[in-house]
Protein backbone atom coordinates (compact mmCIF):
# COMPACT_ATOMS: atom_id res chain seq x y z
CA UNK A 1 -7.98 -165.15 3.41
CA UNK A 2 -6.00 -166.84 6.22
CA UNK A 3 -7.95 -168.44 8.94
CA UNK A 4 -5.50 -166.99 11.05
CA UNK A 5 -6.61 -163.23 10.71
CA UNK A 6 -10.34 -163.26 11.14
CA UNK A 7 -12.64 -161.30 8.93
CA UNK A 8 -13.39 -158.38 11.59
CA UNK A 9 -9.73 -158.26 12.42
CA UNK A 10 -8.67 -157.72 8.47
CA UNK A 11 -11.39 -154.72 8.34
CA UNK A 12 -10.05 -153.08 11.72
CA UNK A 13 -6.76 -153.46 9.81
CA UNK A 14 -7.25 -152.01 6.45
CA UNK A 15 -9.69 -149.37 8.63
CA UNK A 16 -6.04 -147.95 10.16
CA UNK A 17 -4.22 -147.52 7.16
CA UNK A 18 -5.25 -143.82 5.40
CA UNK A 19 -6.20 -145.01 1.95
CA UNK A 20 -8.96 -146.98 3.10
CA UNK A 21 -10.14 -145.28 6.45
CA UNK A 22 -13.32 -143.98 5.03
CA UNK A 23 -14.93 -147.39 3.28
CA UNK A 24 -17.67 -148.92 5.57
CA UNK A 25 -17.25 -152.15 6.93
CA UNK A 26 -19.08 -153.56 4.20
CA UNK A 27 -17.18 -152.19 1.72
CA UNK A 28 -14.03 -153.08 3.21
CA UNK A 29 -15.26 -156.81 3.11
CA UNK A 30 -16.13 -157.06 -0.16
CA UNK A 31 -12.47 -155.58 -1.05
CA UNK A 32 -10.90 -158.71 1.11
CA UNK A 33 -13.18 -161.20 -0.88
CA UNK A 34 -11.73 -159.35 -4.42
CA UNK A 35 -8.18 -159.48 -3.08
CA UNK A 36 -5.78 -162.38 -2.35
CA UNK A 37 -3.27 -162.65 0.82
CA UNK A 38 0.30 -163.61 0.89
CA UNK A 39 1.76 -165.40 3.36
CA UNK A 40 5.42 -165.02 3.63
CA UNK A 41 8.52 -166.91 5.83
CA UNK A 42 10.94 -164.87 7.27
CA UNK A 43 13.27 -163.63 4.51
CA UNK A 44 11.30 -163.81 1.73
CA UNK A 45 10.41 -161.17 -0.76
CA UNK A 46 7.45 -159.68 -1.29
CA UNK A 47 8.75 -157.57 -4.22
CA UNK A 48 11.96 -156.18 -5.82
CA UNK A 49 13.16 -152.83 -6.04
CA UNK A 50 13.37 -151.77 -9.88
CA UNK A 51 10.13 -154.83 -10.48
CA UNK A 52 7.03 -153.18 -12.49
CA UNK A 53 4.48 -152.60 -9.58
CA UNK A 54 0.93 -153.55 -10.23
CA UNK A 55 -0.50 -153.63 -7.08
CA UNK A 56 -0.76 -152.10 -3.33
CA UNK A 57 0.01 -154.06 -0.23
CA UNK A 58 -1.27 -153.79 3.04
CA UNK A 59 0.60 -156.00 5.99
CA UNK A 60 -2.27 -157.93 7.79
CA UNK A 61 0.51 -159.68 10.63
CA UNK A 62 4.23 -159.66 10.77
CA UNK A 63 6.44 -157.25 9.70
CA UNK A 64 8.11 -156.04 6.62
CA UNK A 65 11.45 -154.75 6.18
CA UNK A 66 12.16 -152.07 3.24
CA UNK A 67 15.16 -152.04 1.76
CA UNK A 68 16.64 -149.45 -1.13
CA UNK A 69 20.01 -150.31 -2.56
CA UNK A 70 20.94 -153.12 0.10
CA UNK A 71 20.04 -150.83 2.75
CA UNK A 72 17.43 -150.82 5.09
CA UNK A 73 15.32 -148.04 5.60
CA UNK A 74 11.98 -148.92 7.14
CA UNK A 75 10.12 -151.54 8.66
CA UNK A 76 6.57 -151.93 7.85
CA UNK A 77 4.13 -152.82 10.50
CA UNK A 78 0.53 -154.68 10.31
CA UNK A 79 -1.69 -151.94 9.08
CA UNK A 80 0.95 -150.40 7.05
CA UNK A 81 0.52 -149.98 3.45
CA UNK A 82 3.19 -149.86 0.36
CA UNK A 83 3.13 -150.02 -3.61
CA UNK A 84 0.26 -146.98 -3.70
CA UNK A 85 1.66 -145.55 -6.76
CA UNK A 86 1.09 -148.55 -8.46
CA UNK A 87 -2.52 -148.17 -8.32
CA UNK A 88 -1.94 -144.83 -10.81
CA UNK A 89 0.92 -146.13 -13.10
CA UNK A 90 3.00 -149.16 -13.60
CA UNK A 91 6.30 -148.19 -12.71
CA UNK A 92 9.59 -149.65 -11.00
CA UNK A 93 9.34 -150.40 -7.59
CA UNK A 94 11.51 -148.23 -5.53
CA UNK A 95 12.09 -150.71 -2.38
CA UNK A 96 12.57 -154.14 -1.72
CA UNK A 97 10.01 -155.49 0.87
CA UNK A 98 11.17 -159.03 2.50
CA UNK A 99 9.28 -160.46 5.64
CA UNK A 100 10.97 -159.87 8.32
CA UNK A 101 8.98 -162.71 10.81
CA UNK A 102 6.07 -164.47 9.68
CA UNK A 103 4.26 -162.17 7.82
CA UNK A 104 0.82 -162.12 6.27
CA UNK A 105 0.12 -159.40 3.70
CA UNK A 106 -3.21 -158.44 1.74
CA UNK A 107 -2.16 -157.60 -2.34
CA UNK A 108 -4.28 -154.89 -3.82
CA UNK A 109 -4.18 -155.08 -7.45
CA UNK A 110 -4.71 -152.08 -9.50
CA UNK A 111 -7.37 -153.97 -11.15
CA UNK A 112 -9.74 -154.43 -8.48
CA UNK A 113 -8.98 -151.04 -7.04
CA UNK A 114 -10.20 -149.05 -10.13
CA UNK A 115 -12.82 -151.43 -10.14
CA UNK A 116 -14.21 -150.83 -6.48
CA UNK A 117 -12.46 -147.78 -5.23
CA UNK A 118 -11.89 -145.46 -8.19
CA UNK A 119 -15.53 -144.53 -8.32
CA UNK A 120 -15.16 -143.60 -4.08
CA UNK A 121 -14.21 -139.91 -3.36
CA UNK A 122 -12.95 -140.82 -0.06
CA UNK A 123 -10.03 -143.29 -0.90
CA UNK A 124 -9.17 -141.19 -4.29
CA UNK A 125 -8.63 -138.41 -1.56
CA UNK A 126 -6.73 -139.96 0.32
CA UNK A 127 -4.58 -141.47 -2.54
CA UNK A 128 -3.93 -137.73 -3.35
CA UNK A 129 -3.25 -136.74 -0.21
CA UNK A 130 -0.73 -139.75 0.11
CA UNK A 131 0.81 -138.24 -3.07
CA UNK A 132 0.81 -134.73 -1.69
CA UNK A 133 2.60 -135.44 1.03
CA UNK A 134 5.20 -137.13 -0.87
CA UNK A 135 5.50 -135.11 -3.01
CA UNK A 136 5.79 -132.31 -0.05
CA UNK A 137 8.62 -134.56 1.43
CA UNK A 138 10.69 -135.09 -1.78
CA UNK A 139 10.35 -130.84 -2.51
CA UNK A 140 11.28 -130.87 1.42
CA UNK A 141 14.27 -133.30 0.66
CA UNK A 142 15.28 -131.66 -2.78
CA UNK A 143 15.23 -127.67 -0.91
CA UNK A 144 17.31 -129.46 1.98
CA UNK A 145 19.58 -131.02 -0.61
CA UNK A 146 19.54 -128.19 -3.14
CA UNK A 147 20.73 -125.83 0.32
CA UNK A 148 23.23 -128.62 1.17
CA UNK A 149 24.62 -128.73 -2.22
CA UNK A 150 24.94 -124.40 -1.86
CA UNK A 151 26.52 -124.11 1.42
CA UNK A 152 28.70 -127.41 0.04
CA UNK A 153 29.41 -124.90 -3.36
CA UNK A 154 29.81 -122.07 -0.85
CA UNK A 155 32.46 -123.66 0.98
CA UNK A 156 34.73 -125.03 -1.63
CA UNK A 157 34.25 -121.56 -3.50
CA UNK A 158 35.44 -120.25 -0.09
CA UNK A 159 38.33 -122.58 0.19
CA UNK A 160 39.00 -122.24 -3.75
CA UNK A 161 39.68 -118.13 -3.15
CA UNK A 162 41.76 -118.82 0.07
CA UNK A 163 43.66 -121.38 -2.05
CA UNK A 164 44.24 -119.09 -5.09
CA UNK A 165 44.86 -116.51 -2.12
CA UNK A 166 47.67 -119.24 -0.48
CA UNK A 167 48.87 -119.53 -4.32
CA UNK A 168 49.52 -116.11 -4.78
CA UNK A 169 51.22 -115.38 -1.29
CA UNK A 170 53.20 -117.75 -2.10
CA UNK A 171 54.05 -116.81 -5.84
CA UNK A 172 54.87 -113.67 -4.02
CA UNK A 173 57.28 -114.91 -1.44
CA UNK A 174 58.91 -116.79 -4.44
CA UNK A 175 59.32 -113.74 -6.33
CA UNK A 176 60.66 -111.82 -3.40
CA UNK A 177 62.85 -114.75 -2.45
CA UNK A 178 64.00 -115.10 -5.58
CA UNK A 179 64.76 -110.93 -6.15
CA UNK A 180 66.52 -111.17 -2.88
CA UNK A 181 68.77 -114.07 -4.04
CA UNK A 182 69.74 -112.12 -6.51
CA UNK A 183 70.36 -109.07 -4.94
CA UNK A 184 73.33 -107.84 -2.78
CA UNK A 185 71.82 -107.16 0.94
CA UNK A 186 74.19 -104.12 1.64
CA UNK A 187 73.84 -101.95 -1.77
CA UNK A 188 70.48 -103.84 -3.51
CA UNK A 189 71.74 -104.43 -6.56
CA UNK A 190 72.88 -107.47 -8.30
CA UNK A 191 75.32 -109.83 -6.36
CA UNK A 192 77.58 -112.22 -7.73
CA UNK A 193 75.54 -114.68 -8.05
CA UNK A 194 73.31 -112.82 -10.56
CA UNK A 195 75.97 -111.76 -12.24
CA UNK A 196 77.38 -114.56 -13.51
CA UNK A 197 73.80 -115.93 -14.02
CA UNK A 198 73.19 -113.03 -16.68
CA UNK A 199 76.61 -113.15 -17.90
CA UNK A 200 76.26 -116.44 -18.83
CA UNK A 201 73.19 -115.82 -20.63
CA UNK A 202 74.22 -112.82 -22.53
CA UNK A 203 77.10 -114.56 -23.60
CA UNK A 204 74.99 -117.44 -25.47
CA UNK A 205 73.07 -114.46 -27.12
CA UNK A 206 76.24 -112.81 -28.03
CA UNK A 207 77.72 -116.05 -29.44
CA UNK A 208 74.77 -116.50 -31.44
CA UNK A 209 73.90 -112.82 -32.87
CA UNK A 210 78.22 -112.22 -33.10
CA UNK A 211 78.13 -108.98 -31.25
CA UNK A 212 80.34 -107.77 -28.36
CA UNK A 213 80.24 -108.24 -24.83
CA UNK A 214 81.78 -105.45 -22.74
CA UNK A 215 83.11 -106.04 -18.73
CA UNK A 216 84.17 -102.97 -16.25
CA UNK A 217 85.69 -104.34 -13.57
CA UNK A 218 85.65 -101.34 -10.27
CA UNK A 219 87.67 -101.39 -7.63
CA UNK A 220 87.56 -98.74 -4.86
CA UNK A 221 90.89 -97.21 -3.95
CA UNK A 222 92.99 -97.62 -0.68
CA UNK A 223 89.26 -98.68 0.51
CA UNK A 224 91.08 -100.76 3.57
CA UNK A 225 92.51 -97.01 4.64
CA UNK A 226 88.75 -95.61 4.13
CA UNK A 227 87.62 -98.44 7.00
CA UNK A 228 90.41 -97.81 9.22
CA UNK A 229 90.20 -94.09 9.08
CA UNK A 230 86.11 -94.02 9.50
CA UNK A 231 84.92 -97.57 10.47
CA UNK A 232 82.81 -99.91 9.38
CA UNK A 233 79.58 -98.16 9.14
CA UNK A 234 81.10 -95.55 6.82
CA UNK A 235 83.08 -98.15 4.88
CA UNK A 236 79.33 -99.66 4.35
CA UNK A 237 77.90 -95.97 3.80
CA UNK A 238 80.65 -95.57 0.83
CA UNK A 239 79.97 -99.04 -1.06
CA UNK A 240 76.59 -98.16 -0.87
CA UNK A 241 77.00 -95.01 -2.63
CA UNK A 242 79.58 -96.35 -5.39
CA UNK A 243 76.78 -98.62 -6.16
CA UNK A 244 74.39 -96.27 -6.88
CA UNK A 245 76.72 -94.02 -8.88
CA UNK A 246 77.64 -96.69 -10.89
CA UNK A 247 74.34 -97.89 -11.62
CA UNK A 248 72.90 -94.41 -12.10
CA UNK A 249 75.05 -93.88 -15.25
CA UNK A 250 74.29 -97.21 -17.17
CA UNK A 251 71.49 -96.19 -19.65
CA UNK A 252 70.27 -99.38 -20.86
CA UNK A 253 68.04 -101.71 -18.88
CA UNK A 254 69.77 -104.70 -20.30
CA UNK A 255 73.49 -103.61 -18.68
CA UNK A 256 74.26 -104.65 -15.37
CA UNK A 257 75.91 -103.71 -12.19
CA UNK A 258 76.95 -105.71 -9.78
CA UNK A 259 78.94 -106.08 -6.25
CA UNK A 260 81.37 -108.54 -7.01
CA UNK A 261 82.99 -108.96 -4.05
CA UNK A 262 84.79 -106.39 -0.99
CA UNK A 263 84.85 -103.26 -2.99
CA UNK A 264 84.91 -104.51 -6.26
CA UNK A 265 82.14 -103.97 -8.88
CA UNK A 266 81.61 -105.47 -11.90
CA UNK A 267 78.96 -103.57 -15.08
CA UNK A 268 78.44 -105.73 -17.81
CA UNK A 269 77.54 -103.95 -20.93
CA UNK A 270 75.64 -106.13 -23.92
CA UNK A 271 76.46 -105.28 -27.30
CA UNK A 272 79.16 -102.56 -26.44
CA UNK A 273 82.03 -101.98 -28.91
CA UNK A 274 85.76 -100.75 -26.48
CA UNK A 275 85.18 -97.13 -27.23
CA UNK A 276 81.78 -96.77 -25.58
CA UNK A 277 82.59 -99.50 -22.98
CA UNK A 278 85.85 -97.28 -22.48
CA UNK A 279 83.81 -94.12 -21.96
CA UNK A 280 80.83 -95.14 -20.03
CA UNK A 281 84.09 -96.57 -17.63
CA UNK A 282 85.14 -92.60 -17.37
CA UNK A 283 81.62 -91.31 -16.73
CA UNK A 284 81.38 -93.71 -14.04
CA UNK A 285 85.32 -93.03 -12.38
CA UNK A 286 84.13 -89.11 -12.30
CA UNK A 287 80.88 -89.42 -10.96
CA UNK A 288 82.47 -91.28 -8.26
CA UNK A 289 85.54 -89.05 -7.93
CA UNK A 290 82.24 -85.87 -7.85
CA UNK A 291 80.70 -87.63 -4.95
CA UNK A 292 83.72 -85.70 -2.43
CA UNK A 293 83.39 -88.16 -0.10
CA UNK A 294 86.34 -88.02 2.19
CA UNK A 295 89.28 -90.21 2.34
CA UNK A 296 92.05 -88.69 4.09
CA UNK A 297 94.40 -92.15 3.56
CA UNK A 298 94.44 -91.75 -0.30
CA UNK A 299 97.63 -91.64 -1.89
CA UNK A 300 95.67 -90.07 -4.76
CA UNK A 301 93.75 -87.07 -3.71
CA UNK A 302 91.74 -86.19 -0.71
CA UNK A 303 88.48 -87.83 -1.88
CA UNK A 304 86.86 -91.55 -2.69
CA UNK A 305 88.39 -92.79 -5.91
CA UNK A 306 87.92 -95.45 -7.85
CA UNK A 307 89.84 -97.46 -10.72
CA UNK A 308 88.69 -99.63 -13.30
CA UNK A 309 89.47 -102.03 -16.18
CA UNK A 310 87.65 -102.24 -19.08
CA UNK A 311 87.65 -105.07 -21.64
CA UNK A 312 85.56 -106.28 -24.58
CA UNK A 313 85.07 -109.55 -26.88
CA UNK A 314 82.88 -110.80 -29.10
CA UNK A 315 82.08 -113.85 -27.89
CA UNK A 316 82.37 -117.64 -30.15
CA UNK A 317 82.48 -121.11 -29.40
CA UNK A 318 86.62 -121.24 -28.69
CA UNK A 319 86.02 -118.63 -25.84
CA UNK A 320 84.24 -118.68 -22.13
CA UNK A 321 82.66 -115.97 -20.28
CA UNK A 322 85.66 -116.33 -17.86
CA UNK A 323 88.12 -115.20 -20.56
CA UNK A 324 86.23 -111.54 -20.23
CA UNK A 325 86.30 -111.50 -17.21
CA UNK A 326 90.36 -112.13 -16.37
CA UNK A 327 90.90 -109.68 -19.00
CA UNK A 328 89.04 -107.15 -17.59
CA UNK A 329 90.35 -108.29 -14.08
CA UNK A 330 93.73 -107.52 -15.62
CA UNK A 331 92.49 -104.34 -17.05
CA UNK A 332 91.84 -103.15 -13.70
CA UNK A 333 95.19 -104.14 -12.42
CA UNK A 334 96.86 -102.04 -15.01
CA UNK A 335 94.72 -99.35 -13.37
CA UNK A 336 95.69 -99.93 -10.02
CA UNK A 337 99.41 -100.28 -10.98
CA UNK A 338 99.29 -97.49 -12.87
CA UNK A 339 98.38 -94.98 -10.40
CA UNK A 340 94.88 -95.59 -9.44
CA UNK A 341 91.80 -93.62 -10.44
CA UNK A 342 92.09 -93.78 -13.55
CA UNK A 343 90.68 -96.23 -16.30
CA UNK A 344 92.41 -98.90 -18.62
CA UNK A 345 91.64 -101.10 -21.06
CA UNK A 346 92.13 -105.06 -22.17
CA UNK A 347 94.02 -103.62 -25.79
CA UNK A 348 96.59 -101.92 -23.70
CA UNK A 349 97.42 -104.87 -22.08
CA UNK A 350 100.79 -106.22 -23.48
CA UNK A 351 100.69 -109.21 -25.58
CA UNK A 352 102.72 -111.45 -23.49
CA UNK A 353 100.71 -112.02 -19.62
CA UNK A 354 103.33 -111.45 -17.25
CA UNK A 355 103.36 -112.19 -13.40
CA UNK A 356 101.02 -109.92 -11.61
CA UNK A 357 102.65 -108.70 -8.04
CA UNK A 358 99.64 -107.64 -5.50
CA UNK A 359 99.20 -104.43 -5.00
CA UNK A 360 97.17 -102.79 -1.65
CA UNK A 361 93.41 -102.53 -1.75
């Protein structure tokens, strides 16, 4: 042993740390004379974390500094003891211990301890009760971590429903924004916009499956009178119930009405030869015309009226949705020239497209 650390100084020592409390003083000196010290310069290692252990160490002077993965985590004083597990099992050192100062430390090999202490209930206690307590501490630490880790699965499952909450609001809001693009704020159903969108579509369908695409084009007559004679608010009140009329008597979810501008309307009616397209246009003018809503400044009668144009083609790859819908456009003008509330269709239209004079709304 080192002169420096006398003989009744190394038992009063290795009497403070708890493995060895209970050996006499005579016992205690015969383990010094078994085991050999270390002296260490500031720096050096005593041992490696992840080295096979083979033997206990208890500091006599200095200080030690423990270290797990480059990090320091404890500083071990004279009396202080490391490496017990050793004495049960070779196995990996967990820490790194480096001297810290000048350091003198007594190594306990596993050798001489299961030759002198095995055999000695009170140090085998107090190894177990070293590994109780550790083992207390890491159930301590893996109940404190396992509760971490649930109020850390709690949260995120928390914040994973009010995101899937956030994602569905706002699936909503996309839905609703995009229904009310499409929609006509005054009489809810399609606008123009829509229109054209499902126009455009039906016509690729019609292109490709050769069937015919039908357009009634509805205009409401003398409505500029109607809003003079009763205002605004009644001209709105009147649009709003053409609207419904007309969209009450389509039968088919894929035909479409639509505001189209002012007073005009626009149905478009998918796979629709001109005679059905040509009556559904008639059921439509009298269930307006049955309405009796007042219109004292018609040249036609005393109620709301409407006219409309009818026209229908079966769509290929030399024509464009906008050819339908100037011939029902012109359609409706025969209407309109022709007396108003009444309907007419593209076939009656003659041959040769003459100059269209406007007429009043």
């Amino acid at each position: 042993m080192s002169s420096t650390v006398d003989i009744v100084d190394q038992i009063a020592l290795l009497r403070r740390t708890r493995l060895l409390e209970s050996l006499s003083d005579e016992k205690l000196g015969e383990l010094i004379a078994s085991c050999r010290s270390v002296s260490l310069v500031p720096g050096e290692a005593l041992c490696h974390e992840g080295e096979i252990g083979r033997a206990m160490y208890v500091v006599l002077t200095g200080n030690l500094v423990v270290s797990k993965g480059g990090k320091q985590v404890a500083v071990g004083r004279p009396g202080d003891c490391f490496g017990e597990m050793a004495l049960i099992e070779s196995r990996e050192r967990s820490a790194t211990l480096r001297a810290l100062d000048d350091t003198l430390v007594l190594e306990i090999p596993e050798a001489v301890f299961a030759e002198r202490l095995s055999k000695v209930p009170g140090p085998l206690l107090a190894l177990l009760r070293v590994f109780s307590d550790r083992a207390r501490r890491d159930l301590d630490s893996l109940v404190s971590a396992n509760l971490k880790l649930q109020a850390q699965a709690e949260e995120m499952d928390r914040k994973h429903r009010e995101l899937n909450e956030t994602r569905r609001q706002l699936e909503q809001r996309n839905r609703d924004l995009e229904r009310l693009s499409a929609l006509d704020t005054l009489t809810q159903i399609a606008n123009r916009r829509r229109f054209d969108a499902v126009l455009r579509q039906e016509w690729r369908r019609a292109v490709r499956d050769e069937s015919p695409v039908s357009l009634l084009f509805c205009d409401i007559d003398y409505f500029k009178r109607f809003n003079d004679t009763y205002g605004h608010q009644a001209g709105d009140e009147c649009l709003v119930s053409v609207a419904q009329a007309m969209e009450e008597t389509l039968n088919r979810p894929a035909d479409l009405v639509a505001r189209y501008g002012g007073e005009e309307f626009i149905a478009l009616l998918v796979d629709t030869d001109p005679e059905g397209a040509r009556m559904l246009a008639e059921r439509m003018r009298a269930r307006i015309e049955e309405l009796k809503i007042e219109n004292a400044g018609s040249s036609v009668c005393g109620y709301l009226t409407v006219s409309l144009g009818v026209a229908t083609i079966v769509p290929n790859p030399t024509l464009k949705p906008e050819d339908l819908v100037d011939l029902a456009d012109r359609a409706l003008y025969a209407s309109k020239a022709g007396g108003r509330n009444r309907v007419s269709t593209s076939d009656q239209l003659p041959a040769v497209r003459t100059a269209t004079p406007p007429l009043e709304r």
